[in-house]
PDB file of N, CA and C in Angstrom:
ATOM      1  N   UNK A   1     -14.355  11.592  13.732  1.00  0.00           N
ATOM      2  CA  UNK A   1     -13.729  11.515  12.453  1.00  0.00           C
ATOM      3  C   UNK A   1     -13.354  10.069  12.179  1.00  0.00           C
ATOM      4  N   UNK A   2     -14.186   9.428  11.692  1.00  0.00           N
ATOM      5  CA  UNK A   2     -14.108   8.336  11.327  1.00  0.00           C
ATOM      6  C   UNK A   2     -13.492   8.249   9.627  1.00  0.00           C
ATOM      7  N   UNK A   3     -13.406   6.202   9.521  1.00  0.00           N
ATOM      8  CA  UNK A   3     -12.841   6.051   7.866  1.00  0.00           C
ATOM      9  C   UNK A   3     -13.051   4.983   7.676  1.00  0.00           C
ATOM     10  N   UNK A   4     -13.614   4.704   5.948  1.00  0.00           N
ATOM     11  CA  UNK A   4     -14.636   3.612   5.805  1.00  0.00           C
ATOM     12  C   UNK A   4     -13.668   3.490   4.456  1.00  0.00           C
ATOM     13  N   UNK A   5     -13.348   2.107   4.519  1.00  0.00           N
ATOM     14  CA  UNK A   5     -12.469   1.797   3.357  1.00  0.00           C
ATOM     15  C   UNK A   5     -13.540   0.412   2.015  1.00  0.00           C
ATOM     16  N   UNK A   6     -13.273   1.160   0.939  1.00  0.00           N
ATOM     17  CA  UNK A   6     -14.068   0.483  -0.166  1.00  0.00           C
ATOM     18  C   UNK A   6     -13.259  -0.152  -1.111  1.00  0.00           C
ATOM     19  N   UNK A   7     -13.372  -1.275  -1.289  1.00  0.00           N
ATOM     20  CA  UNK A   7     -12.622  -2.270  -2.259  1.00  0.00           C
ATOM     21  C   UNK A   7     -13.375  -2.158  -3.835  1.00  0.00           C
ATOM     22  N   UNK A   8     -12.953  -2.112  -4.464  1.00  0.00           N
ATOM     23  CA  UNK A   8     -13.048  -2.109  -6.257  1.00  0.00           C
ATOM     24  C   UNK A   8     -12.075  -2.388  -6.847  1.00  0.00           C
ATOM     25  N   UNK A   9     -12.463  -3.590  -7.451  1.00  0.00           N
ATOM     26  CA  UNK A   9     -11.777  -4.019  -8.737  1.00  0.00           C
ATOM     27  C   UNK A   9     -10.609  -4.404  -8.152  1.00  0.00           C
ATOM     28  N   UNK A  10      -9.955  -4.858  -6.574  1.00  0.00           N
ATOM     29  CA  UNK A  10      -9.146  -5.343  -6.017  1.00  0.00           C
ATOM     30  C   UNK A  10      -8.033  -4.096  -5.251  1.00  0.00           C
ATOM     31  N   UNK A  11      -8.608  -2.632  -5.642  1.00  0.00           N
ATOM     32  CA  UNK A  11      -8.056  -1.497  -5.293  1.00  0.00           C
ATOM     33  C   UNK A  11      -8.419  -0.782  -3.782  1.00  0.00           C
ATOM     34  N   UNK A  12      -8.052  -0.688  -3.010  1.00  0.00           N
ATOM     35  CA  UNK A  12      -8.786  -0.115  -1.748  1.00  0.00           C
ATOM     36  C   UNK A  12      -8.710   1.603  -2.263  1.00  0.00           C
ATOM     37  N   UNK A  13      -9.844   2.120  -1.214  1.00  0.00           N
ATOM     38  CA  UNK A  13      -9.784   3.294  -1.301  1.00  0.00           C
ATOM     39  C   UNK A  13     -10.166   3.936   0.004  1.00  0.00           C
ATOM     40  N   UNK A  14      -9.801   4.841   0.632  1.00  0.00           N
ATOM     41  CA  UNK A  14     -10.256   4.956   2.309  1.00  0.00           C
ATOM     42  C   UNK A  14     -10.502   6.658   2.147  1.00  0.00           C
ATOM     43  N   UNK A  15     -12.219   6.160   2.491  1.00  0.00           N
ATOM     44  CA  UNK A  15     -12.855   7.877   3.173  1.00  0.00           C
ATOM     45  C   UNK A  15     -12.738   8.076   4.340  1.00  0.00           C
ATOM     46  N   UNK A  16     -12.630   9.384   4.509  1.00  0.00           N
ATOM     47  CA  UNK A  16     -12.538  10.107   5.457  1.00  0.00           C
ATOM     48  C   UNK A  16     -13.637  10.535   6.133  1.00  0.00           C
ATOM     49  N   UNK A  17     -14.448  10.889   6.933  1.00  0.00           N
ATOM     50  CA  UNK A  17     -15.380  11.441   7.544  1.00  0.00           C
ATOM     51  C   UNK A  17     -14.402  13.081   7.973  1.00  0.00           C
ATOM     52  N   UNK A  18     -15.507  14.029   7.734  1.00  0.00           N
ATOM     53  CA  UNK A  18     -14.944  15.381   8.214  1.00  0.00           C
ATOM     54  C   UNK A  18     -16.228  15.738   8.702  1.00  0.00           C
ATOM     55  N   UNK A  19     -16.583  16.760  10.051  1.00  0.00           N
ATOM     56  CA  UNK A  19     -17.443  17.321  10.490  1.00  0.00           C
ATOM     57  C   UNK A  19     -16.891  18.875  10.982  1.00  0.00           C
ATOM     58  N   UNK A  20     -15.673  19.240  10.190  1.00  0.00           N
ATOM     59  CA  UNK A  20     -15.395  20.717  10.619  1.00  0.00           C
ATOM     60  C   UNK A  20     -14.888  20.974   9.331  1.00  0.00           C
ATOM     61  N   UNK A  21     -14.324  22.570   9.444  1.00  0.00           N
ATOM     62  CA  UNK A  21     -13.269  22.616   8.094  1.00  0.00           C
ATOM     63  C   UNK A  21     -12.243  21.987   8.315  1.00  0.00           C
ATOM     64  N   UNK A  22     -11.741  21.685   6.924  1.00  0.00           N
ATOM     65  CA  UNK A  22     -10.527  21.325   6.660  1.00  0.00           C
ATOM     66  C   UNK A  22      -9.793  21.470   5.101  1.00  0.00           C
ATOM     67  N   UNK A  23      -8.773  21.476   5.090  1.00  0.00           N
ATOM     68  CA  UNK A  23      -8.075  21.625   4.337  1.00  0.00           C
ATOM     69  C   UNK A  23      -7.889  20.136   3.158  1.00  0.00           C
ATOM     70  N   UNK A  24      -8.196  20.224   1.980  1.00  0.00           N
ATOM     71  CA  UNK A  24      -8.067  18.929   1.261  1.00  0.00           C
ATOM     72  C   UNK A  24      -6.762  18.627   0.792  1.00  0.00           C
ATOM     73  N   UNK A  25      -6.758  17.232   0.528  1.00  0.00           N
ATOM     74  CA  UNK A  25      -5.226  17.160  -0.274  1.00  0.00           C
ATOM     75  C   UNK A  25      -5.523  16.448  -1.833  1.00  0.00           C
ATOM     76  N   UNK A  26      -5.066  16.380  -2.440  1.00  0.00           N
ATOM     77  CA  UNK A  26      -4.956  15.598  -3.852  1.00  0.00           C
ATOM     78  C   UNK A  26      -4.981  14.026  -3.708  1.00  0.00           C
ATOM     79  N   UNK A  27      -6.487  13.445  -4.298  1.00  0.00           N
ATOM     80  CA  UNK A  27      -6.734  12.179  -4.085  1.00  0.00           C
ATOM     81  C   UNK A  27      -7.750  12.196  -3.000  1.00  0.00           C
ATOM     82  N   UNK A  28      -8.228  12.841  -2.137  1.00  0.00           N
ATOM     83  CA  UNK A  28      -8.885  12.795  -1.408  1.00  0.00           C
ATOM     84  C   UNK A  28     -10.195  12.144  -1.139  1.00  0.00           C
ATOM     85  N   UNK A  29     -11.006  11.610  -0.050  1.00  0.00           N
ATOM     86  CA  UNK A  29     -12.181  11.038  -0.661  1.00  0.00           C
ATOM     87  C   UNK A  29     -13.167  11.234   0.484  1.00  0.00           C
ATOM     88  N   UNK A  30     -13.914  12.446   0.601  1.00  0.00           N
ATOM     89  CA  UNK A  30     -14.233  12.676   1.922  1.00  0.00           C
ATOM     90  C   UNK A  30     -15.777  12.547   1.837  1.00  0.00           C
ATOM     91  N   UNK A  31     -16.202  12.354   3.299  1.00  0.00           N
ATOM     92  CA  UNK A  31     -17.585  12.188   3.703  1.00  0.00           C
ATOM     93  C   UNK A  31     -17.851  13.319   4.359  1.00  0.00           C
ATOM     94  N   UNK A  32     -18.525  14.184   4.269  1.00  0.00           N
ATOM     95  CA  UNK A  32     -18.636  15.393   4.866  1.00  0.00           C
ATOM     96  C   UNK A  32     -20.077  15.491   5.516  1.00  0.00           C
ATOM     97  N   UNK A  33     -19.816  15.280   6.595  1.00  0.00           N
ATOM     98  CA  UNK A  33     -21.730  15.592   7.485  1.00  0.00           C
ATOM     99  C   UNK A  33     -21.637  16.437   8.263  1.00  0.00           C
ATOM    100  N   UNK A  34     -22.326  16.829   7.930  1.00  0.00           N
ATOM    101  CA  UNK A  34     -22.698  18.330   8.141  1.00  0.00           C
ATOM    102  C   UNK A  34     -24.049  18.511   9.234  1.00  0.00           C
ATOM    103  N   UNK A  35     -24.203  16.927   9.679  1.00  0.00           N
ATOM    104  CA  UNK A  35     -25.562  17.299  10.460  1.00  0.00           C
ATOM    105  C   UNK A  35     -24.898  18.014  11.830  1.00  0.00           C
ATOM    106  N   UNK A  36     -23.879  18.350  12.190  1.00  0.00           N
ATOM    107  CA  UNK A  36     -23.387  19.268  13.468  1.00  0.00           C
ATOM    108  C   UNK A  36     -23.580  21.092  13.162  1.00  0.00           C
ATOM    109  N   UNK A  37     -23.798  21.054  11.662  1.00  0.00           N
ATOM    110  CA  UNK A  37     -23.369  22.696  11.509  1.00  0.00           C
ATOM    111  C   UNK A  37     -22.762  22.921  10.313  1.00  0.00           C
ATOM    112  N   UNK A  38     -23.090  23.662   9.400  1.00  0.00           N
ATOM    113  CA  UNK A  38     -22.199  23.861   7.998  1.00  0.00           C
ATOM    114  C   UNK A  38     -20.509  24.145   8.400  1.00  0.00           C
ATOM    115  N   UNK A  39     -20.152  23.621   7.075  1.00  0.00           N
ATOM    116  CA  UNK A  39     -18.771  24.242   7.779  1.00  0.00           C
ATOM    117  C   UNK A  39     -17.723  24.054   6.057  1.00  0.00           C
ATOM    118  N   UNK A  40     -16.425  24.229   6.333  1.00  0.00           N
ATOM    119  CA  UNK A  40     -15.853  24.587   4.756  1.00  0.00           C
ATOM    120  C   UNK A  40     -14.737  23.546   4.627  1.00  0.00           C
ATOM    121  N   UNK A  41     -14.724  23.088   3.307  1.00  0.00           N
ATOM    122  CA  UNK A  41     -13.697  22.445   2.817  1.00  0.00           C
ATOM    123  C   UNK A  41     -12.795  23.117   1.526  1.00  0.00           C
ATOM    124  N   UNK A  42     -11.357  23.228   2.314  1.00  0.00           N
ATOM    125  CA  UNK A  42     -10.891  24.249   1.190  1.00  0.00           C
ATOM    126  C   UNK A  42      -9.844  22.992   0.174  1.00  0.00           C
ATOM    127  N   UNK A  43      -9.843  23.074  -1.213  1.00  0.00           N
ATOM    128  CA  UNK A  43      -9.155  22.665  -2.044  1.00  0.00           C
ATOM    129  C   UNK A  43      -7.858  23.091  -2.126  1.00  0.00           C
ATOM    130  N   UNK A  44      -6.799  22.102  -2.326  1.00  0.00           N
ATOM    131  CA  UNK A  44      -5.352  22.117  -2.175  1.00  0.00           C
ATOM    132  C   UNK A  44      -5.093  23.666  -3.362  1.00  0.00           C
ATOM    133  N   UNK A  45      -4.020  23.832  -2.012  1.00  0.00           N
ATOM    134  CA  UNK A  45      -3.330  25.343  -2.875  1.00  0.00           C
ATOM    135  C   UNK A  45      -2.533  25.092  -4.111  1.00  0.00           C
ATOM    136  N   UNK A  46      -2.110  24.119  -4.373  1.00  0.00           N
ATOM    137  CA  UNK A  46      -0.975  24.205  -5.179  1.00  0.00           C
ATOM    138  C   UNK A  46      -1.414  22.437  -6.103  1.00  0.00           C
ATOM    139  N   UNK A  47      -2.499  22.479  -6.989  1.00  0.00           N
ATOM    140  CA  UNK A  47      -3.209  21.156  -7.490  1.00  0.00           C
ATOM    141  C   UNK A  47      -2.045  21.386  -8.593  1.00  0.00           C
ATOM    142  N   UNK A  48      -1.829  20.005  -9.077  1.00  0.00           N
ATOM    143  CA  UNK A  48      -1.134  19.652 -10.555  1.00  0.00           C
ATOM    144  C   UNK A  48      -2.330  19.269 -11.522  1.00  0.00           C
ATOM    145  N   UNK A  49      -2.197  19.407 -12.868  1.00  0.00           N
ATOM    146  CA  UNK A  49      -2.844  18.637 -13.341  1.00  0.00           C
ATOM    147  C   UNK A  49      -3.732  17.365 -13.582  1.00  0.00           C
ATOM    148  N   UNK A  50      -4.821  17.094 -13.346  1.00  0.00           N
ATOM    149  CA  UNK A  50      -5.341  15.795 -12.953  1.00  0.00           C
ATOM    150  C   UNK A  50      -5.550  15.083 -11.765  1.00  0.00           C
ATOM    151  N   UNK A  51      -5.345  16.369 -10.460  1.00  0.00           N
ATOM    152  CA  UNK A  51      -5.686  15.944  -9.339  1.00  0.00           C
ATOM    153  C   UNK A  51      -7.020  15.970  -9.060  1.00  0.00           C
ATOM    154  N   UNK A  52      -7.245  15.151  -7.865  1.00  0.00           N
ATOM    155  CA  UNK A  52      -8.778  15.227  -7.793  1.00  0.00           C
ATOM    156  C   UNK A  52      -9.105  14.748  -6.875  1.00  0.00           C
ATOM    157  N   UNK A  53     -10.752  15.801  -6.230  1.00  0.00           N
ATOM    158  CA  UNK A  53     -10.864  15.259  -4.278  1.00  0.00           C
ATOM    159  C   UNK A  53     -12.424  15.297  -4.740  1.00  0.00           C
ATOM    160  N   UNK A  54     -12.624  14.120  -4.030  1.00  0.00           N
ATOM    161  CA  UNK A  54     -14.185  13.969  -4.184  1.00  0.00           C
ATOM    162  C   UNK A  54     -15.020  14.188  -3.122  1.00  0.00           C
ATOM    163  N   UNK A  55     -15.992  14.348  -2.971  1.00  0.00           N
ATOM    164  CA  UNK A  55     -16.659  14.821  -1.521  1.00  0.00           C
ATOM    165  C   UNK A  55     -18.172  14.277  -1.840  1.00  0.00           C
ATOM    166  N   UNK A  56     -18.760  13.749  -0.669  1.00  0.00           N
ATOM    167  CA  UNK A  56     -20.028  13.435  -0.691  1.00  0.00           C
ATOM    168  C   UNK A  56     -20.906  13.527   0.844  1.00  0.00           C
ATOM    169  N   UNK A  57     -22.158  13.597   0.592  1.00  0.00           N
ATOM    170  CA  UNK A  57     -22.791  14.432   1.889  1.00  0.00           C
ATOM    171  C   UNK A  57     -22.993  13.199   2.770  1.00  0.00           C
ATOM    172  N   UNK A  58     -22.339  12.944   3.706  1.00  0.00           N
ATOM    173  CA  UNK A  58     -21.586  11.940   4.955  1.00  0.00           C
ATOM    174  C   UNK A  58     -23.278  11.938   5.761  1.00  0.00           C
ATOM    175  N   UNK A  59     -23.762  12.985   5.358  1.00  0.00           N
ATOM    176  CA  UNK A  59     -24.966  12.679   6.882  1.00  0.00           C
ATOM    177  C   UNK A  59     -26.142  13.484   5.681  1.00  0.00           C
ATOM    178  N   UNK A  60     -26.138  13.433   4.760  1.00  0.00           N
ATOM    179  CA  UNK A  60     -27.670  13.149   4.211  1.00  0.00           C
ATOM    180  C   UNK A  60     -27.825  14.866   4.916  1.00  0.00           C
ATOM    181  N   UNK A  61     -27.254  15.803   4.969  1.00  0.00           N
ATOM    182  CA  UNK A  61     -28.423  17.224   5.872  1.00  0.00           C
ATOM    183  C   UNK A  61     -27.556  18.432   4.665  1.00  0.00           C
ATOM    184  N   UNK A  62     -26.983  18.176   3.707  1.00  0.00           N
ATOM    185  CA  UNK A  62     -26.651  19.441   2.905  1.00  0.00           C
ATOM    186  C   UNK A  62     -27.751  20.920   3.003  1.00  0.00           C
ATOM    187  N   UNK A  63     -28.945  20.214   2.227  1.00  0.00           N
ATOM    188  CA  UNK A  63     -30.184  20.952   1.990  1.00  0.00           C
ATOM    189  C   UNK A  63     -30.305  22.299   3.855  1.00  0.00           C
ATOM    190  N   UNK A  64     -29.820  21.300   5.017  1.00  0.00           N
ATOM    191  CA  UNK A  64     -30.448  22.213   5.943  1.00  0.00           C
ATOM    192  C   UNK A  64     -28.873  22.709   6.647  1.00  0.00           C
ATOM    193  N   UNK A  65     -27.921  22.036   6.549  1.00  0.00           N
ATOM    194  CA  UNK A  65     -26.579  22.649   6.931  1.00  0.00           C
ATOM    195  C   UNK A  65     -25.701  22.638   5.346  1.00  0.00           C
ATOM    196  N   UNK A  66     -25.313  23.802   4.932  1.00  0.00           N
ATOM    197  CA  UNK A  66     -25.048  23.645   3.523  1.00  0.00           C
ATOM    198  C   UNK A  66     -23.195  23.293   3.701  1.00  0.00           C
ATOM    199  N   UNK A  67     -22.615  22.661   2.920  1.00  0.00           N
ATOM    200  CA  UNK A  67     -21.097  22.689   2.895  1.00  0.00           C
ATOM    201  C   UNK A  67     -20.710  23.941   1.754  1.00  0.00           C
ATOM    202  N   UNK A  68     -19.722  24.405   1.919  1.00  0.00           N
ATOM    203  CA  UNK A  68     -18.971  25.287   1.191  1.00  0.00           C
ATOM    204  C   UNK A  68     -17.497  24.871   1.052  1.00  0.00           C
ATOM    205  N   UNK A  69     -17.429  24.531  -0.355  1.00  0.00           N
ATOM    206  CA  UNK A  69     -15.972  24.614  -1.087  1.00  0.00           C
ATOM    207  C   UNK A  69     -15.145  25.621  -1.508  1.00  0.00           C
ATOM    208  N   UNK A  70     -14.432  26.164  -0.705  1.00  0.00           N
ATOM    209  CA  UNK A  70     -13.443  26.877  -0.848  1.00  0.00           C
ATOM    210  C   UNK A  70     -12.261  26.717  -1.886  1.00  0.00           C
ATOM    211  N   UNK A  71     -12.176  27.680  -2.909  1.00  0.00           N
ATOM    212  CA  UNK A  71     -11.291  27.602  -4.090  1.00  0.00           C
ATOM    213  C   UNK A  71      -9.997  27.274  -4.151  1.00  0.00           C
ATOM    214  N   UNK A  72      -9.365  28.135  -2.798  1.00  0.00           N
ATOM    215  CA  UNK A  72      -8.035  28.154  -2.255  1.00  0.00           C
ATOM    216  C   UNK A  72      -6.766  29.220  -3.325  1.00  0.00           C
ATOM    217  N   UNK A  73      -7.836  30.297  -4.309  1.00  0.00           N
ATOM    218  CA  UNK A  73      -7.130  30.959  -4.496  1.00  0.00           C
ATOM    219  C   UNK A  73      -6.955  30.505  -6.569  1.00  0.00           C
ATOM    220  N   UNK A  74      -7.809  28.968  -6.822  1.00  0.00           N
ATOM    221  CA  UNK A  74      -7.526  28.316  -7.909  1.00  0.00           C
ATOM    222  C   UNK A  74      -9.106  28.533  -8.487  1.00  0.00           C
ATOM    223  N   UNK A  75      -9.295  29.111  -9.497  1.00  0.00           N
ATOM    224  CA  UNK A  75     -10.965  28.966  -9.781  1.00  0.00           C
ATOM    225  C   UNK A  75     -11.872  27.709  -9.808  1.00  0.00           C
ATOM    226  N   UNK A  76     -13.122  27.438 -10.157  1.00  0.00           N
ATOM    227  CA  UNK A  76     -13.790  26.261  -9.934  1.00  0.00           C
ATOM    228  C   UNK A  76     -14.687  26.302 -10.971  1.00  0.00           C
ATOM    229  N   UNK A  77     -14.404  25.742 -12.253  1.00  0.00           N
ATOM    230  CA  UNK A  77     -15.457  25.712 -13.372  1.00  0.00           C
ATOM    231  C   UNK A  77     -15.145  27.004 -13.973  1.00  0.00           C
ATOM    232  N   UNK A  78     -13.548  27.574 -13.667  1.00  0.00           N
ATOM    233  CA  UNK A  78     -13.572  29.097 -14.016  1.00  0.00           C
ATOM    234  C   UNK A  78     -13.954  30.280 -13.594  1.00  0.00           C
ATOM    235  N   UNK A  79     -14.318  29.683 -12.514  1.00  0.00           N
ATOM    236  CA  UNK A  79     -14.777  31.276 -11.641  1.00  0.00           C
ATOM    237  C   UNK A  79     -14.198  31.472 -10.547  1.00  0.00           C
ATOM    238  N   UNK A  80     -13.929  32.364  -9.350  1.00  0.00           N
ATOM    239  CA  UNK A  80     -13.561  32.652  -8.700  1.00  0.00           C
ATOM    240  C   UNK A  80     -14.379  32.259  -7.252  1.00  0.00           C
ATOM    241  N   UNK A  81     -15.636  31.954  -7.352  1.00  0.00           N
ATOM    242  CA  UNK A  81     -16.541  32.060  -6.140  1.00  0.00           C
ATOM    243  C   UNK A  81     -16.594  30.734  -5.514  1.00  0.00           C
ATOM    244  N   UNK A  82     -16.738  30.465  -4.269  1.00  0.00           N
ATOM    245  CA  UNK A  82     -16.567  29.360  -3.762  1.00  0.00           C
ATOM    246  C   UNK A  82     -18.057  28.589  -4.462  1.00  0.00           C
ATOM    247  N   UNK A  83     -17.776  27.276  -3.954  1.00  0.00           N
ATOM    248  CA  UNK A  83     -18.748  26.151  -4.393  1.00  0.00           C
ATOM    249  C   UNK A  83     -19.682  26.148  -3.035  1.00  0.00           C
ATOM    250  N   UNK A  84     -21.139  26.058  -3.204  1.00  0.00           N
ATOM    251  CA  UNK A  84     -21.979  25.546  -1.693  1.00  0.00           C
ATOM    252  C   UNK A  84     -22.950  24.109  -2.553  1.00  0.00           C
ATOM    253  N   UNK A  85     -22.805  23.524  -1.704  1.00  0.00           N
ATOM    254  CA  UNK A  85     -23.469  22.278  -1.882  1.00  0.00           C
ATOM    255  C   UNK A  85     -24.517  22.212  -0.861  1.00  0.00           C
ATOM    256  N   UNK A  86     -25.566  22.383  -1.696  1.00  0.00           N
ATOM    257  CA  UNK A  86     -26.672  22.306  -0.765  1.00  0.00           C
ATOM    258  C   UNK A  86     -28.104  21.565  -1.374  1.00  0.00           C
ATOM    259  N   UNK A  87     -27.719  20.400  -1.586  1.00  0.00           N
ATOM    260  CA  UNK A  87     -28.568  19.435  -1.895  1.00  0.00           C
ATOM    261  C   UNK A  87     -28.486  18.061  -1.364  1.00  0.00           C
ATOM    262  N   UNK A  88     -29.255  17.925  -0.281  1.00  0.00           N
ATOM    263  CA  UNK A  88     -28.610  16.660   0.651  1.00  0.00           C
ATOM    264  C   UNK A  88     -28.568  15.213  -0.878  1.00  0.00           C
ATOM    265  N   UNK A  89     -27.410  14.260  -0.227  1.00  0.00           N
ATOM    266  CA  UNK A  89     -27.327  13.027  -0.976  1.00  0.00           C
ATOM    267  C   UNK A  89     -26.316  13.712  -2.272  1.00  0.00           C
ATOM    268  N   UNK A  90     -25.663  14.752  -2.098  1.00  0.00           N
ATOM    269  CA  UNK A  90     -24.928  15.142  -3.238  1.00  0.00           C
ATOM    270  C   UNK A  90     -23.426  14.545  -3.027  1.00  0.00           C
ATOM    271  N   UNK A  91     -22.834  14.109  -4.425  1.00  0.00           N
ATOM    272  CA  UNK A  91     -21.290  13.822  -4.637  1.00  0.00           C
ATOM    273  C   UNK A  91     -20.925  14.571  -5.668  1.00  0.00           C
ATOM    274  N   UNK A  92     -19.638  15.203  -5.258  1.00  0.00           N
ATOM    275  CA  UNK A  92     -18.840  15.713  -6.332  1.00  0.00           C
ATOM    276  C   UNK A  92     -17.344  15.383  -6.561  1.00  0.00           C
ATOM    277  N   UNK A  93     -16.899  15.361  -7.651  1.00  0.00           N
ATOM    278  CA  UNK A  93     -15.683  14.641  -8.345  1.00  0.00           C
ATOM    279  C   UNK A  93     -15.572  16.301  -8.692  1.00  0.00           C
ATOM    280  N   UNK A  94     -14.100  16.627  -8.323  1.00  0.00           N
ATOM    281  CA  UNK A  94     -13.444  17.872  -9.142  1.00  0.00           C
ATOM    282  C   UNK A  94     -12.033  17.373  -9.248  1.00  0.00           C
ATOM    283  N   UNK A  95     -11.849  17.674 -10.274  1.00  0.00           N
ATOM    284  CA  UNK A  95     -10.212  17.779 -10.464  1.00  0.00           C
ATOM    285  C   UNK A  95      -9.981  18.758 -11.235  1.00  0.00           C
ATOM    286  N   UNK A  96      -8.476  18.908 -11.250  1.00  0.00           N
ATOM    287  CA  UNK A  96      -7.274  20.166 -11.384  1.00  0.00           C
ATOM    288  C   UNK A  96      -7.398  20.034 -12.523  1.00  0.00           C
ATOM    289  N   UNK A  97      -8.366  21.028 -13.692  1.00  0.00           N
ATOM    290  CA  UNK A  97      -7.742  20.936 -15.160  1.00  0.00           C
ATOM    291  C   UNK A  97      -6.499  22.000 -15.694  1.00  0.00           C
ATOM    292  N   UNK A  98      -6.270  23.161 -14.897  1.00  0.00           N
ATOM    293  CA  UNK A  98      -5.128  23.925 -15.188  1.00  0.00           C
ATOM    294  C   UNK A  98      -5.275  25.143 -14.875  1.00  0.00           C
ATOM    295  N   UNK A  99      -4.226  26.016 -14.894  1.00  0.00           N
ATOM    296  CA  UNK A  99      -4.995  27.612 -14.702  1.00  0.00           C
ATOM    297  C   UNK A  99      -6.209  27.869 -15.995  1.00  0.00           C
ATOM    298  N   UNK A 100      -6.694  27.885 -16.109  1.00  0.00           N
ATOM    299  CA  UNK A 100      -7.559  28.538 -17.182  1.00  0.00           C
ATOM    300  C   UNK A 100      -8.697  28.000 -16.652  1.00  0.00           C
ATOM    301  N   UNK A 101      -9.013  27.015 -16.561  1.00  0.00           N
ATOM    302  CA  UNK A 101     -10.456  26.483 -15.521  1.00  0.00           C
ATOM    303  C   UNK A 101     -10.266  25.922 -14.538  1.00  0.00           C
ATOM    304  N   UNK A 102      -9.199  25.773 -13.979  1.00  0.00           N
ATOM    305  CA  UNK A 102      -9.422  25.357 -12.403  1.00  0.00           C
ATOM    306  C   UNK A 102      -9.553  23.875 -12.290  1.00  0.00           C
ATOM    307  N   UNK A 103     -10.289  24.267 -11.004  1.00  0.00           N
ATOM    308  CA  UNK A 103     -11.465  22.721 -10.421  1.00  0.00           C
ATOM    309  C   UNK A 103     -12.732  22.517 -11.550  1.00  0.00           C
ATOM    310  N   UNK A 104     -12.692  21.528 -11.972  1.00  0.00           N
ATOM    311  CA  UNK A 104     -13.830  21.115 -12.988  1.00  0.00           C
ATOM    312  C   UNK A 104     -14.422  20.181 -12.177  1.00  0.00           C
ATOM    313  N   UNK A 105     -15.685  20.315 -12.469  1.00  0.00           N
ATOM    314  CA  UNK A 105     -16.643  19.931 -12.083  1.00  0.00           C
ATOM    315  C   UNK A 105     -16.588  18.622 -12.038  1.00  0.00           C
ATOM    316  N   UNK A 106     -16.572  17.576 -12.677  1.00  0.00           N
ATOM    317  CA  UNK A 106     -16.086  16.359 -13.514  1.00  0.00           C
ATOM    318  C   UNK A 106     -18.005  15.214 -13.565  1.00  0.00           C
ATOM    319  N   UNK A 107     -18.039  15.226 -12.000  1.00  0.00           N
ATOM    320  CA  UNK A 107     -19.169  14.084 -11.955  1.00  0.00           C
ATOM    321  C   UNK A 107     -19.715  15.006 -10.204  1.00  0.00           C
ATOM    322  N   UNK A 108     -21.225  14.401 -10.690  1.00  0.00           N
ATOM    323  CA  UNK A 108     -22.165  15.474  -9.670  1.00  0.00           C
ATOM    324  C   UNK A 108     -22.964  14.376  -9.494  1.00  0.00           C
ATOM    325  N   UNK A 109     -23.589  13.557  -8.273  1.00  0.00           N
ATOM    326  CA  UNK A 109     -24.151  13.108  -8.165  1.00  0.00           C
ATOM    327  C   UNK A 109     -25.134  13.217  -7.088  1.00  0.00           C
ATOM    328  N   UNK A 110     -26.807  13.246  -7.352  1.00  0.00           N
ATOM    329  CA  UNK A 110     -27.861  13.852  -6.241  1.00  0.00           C
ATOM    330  C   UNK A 110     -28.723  12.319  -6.559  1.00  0.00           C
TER     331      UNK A 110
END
């Protein structure tokens, strides 16, 4: 479990590497590789408005070990069903738009 810190615009920002489940927090910025074995990342229970955890595929193997985003009980684009990411080289931006839609989607990048 490593962490790779990125400078912009004079702002640091520090990812995380995850290779098991875990639990996210608000602000988050994780690398998730998955080349050991799929495994789940669950979204904070209790998001405020305008929070937001980004996740991107840490080891390039989505397509053959898939990640699964866990809702945590808050919908995701309005639905109830967890998220699977299974397109290696994928990033996703979600944040907290409210009870009524959840985790929004925001920015998807393959």
């Amino acid at each position: 479990m490593g962490t790779k810190t990125t400078t912009l615009f004079g702002a640091s920002a520090v990812w995380v590497t995850k290779t098991a489940n875990y639990i996210a927090f608000a602000g988050d910025l994780i690398a998730a590789n998955t080349s050991g074995g799929s495994f789940t990342i669950t979204l904070p229970a209790t998001p405020t408005v305008g929070n937001a955890v980004t996740i991107l595929d840490g080891g390039g193997r989505f397509a053959v070990n898939n990640l699964t985003i866990a809702n945590n009980g808050n919908s995701i684009q309005g639905n109830l069903d967890t998220l699977i990411l299974d397109c290696n080289n994928t990033e996703v931006i979600l944040v907290y738009t409210g009870a009524t839609r959840g985790w929004a989607v925001v920015s998807t990048q393959i």
